[in-house]
C-alpha atoms as a PDB file:
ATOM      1  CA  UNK A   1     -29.505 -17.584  13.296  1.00  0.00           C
ATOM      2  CA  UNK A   2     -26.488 -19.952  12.929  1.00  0.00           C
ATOM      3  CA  UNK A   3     -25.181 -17.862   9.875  1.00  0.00           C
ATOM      4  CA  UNK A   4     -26.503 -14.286  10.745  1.00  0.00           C
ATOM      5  CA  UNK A   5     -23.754 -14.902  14.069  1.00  0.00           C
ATOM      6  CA  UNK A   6     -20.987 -16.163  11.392  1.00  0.00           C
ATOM      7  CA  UNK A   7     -21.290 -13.690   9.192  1.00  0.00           C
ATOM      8  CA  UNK A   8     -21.303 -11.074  12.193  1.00  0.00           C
ATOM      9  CA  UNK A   9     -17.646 -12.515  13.166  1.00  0.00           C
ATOM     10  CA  UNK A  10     -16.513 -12.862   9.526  1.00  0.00           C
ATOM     11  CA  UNK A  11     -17.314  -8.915   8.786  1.00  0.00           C
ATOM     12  CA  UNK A  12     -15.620  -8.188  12.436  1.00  0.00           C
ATOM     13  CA  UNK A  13     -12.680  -9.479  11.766  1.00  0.00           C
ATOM     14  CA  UNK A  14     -12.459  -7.947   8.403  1.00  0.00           C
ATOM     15  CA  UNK A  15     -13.376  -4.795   9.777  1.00  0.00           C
ATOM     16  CA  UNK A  16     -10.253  -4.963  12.137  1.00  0.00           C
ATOM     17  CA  UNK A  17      -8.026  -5.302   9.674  1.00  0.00           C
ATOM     18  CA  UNK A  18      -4.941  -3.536   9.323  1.00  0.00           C
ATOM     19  CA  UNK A  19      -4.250  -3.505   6.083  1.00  0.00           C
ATOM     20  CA  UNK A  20      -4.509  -0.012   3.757  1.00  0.00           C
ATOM     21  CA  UNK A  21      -6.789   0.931   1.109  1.00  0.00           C
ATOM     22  CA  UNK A  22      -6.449  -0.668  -2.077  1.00  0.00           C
ATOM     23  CA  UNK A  23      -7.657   1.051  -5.501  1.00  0.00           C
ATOM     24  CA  UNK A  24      -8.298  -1.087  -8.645  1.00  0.00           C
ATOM     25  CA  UNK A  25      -8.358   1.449 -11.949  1.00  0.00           C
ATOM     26  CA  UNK A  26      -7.917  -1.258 -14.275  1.00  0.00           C
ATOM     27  CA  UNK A  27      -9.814  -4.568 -13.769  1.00  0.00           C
ATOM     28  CA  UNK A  28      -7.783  -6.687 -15.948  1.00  0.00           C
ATOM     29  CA  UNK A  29      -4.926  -6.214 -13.807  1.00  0.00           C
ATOM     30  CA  UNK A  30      -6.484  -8.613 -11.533  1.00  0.00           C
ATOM     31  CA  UNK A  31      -5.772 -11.487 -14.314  1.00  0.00           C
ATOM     32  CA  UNK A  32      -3.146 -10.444 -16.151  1.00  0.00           C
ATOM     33  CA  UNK A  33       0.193 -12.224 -15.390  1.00  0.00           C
ATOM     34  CA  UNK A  34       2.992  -9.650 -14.992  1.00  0.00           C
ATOM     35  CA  UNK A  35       5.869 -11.090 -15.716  1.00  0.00           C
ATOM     36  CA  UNK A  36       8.586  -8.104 -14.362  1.00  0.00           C
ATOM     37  CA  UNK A  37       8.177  -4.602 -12.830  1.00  0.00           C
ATOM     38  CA  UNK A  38      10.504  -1.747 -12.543  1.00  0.00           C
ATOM     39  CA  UNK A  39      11.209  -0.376  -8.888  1.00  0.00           C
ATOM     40  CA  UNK A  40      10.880   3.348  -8.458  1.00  0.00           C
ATOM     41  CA  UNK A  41      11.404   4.547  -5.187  1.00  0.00           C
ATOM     42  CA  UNK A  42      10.559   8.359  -4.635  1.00  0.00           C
ATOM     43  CA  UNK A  43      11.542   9.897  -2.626  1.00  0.00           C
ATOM     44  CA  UNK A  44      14.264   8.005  -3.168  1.00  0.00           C
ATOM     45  CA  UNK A  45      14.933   5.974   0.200  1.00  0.00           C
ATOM     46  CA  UNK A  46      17.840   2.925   0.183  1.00  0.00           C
ATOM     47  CA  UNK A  47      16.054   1.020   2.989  1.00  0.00           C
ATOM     48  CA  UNK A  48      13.054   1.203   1.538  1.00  0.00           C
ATOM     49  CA  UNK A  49      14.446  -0.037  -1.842  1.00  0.00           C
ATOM     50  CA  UNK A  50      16.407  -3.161  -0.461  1.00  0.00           C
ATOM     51  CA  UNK A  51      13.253  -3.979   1.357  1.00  0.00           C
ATOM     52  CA  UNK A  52      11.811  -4.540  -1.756  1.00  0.00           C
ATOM     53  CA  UNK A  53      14.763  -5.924  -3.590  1.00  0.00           C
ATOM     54  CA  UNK A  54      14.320  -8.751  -1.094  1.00  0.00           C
ATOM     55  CA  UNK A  55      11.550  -9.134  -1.448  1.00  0.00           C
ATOM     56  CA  UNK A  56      11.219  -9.358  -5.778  1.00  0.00           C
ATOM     57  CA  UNK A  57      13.432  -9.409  -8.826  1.00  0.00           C
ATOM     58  CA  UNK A  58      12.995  -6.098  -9.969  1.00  0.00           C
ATOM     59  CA  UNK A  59      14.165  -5.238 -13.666  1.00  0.00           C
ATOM     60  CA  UNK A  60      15.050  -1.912 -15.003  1.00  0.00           C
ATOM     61  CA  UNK A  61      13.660  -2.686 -18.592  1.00  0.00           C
ATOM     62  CA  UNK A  62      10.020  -3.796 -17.679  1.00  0.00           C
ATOM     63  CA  UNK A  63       6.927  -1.671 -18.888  1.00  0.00           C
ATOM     64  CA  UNK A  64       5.330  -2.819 -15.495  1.00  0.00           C
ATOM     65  CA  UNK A  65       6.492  -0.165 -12.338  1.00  0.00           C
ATOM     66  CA  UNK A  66       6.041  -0.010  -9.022  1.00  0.00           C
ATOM     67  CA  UNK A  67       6.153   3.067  -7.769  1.00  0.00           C
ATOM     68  CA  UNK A  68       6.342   3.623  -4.092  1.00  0.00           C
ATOM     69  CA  UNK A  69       5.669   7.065  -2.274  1.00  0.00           C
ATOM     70  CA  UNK A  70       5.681   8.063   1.077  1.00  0.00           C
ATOM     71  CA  UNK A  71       6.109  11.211   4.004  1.00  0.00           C
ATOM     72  CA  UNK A  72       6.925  10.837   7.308  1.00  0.00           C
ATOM     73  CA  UNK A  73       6.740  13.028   9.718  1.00  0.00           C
ATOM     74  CA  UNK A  74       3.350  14.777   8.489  1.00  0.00           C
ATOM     75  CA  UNK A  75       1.902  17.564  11.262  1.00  0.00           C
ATOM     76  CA  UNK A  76      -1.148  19.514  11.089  1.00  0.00           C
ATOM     77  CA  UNK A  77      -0.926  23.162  12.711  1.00  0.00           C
ATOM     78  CA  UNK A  78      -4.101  23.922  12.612  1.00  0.00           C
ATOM     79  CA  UNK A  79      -6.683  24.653  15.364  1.00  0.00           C
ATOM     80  CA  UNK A  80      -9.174  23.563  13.603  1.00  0.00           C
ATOM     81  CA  UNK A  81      -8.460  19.705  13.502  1.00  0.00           C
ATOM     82  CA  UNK A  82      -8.107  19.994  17.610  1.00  0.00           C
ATOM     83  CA  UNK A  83     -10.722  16.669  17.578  1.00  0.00           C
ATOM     84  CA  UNK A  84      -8.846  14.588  14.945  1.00  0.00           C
ATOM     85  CA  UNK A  85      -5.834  15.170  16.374  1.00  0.00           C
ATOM     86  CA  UNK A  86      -6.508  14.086  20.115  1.00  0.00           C
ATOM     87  CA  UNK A  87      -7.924  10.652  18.402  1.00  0.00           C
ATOM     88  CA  UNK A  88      -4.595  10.507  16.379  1.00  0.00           C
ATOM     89  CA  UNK A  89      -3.962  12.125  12.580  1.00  0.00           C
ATOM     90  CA  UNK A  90      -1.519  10.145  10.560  1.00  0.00           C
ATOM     91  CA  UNK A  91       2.065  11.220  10.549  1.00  0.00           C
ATOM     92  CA  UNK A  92       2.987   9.391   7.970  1.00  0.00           C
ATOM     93  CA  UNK A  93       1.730   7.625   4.711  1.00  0.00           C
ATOM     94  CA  UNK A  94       2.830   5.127   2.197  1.00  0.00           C
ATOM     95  CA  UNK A  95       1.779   4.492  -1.280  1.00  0.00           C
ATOM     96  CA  UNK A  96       2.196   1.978  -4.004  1.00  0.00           C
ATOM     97  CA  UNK A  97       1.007   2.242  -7.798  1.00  0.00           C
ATOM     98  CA  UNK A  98       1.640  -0.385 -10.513  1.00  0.00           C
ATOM     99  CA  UNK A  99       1.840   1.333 -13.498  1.00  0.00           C
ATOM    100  CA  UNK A 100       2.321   0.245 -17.416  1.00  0.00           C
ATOM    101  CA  UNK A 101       2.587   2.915 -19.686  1.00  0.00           C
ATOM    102  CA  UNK A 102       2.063   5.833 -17.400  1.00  0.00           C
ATOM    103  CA  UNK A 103      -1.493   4.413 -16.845  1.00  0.00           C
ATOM    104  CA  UNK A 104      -2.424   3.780 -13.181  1.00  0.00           C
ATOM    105  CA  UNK A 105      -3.254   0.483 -13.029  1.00  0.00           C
ATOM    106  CA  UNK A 106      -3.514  -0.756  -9.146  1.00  0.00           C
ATOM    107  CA  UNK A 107      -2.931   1.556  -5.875  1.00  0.00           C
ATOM    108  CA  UNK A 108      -1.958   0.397  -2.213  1.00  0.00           C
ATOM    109  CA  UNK A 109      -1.945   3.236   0.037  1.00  0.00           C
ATOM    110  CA  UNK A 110      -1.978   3.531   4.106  1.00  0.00           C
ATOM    111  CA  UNK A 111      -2.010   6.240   6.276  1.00  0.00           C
ATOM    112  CA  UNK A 112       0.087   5.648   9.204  1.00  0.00           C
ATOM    113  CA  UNK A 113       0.447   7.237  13.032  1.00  0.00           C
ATOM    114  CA  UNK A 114       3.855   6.451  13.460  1.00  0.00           C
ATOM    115  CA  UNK A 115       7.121   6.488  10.870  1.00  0.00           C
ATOM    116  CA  UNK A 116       7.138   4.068   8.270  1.00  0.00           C
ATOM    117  CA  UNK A 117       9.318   0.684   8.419  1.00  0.00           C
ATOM    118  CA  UNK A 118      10.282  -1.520   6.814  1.00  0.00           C
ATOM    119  CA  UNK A 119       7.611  -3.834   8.343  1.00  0.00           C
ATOM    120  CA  UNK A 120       5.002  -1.491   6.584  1.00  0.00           C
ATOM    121  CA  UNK A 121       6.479  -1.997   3.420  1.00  0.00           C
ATOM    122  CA  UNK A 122       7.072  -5.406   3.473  1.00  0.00           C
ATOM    123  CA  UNK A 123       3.298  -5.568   4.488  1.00  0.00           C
ATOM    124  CA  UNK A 124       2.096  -3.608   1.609  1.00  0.00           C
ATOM    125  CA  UNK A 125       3.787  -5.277  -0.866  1.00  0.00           C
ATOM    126  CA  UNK A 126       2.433  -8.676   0.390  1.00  0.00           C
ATOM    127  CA  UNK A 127      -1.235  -7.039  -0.232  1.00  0.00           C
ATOM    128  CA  UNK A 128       0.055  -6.642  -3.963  1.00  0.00           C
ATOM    129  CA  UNK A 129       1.584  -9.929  -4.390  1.00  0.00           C
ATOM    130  CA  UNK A 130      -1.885 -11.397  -2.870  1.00  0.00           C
ATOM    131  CA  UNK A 131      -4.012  -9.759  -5.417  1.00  0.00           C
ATOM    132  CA  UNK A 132      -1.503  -9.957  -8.369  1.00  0.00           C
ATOM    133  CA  UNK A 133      -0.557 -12.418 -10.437  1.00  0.00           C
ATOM    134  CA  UNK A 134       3.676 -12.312 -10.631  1.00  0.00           C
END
């Protein structure tokens, strides 16, 4: 009974998570030691970009990328998304690939329901560096 009640709590609190979705299209990124990436920003966004540069060495010349993409400001028009709307659509969204050779290798992505910061990009790319090795 003892572990049926932990396990309860442990998949609660994962459940309540914050953090986005995370897609892995390449399982040997998971153990492969990147030793640069490449910071592509679209579209492009300076705060966004020296967010980042804070937060890594970026090079220019690396065959790793990170590519971040985003919208704010997203609204639906439409009548027929009256429910979703009351409970809250996303008006915003932010995504991060690593790429290496034009092949998708790792996406972060996270819908959001108010304008991205730099707090959500910070977060995001702490997701990365948690299940990457660089």
């Amino acid at each position: 009974m003892k572990h049926i009640l932990v396990t309860f709590i442990f998949l609660f609190f994962i459940g309540c998570s914050d953090d986005g979705d995370v897609y892995i299209t390449d399982q040997k990124i998971l153990t492969t030691h990147i030793e640069c990436m490449k910071l592509v920003v679209f579209p492009p966004n300076k705060e966004i970009e020296s967010t980042l540069q804070s937060l890594y060495q970026f090079q220019d010349n690396c065959t790793y990328e990170l590519i971040i993409s985003y919208k704010t400001g997203i609204v639906c028009n439409s009548n027929q998304n009256f429910d979703k709307k009351v409970g809250g659509l996303p008006s915003s969204y932010l995504r991060m690939e690593i790429k290496k050779s034009n092949k998708l290798l790792y996406t972060y992505y996270k819908d959001l329901k108010e304008e991205l910061s730099q707090k959500d990009v910070k977060n995001g790319f702490e997701v990365i560096q948690d299940d990457l090795d660089f």
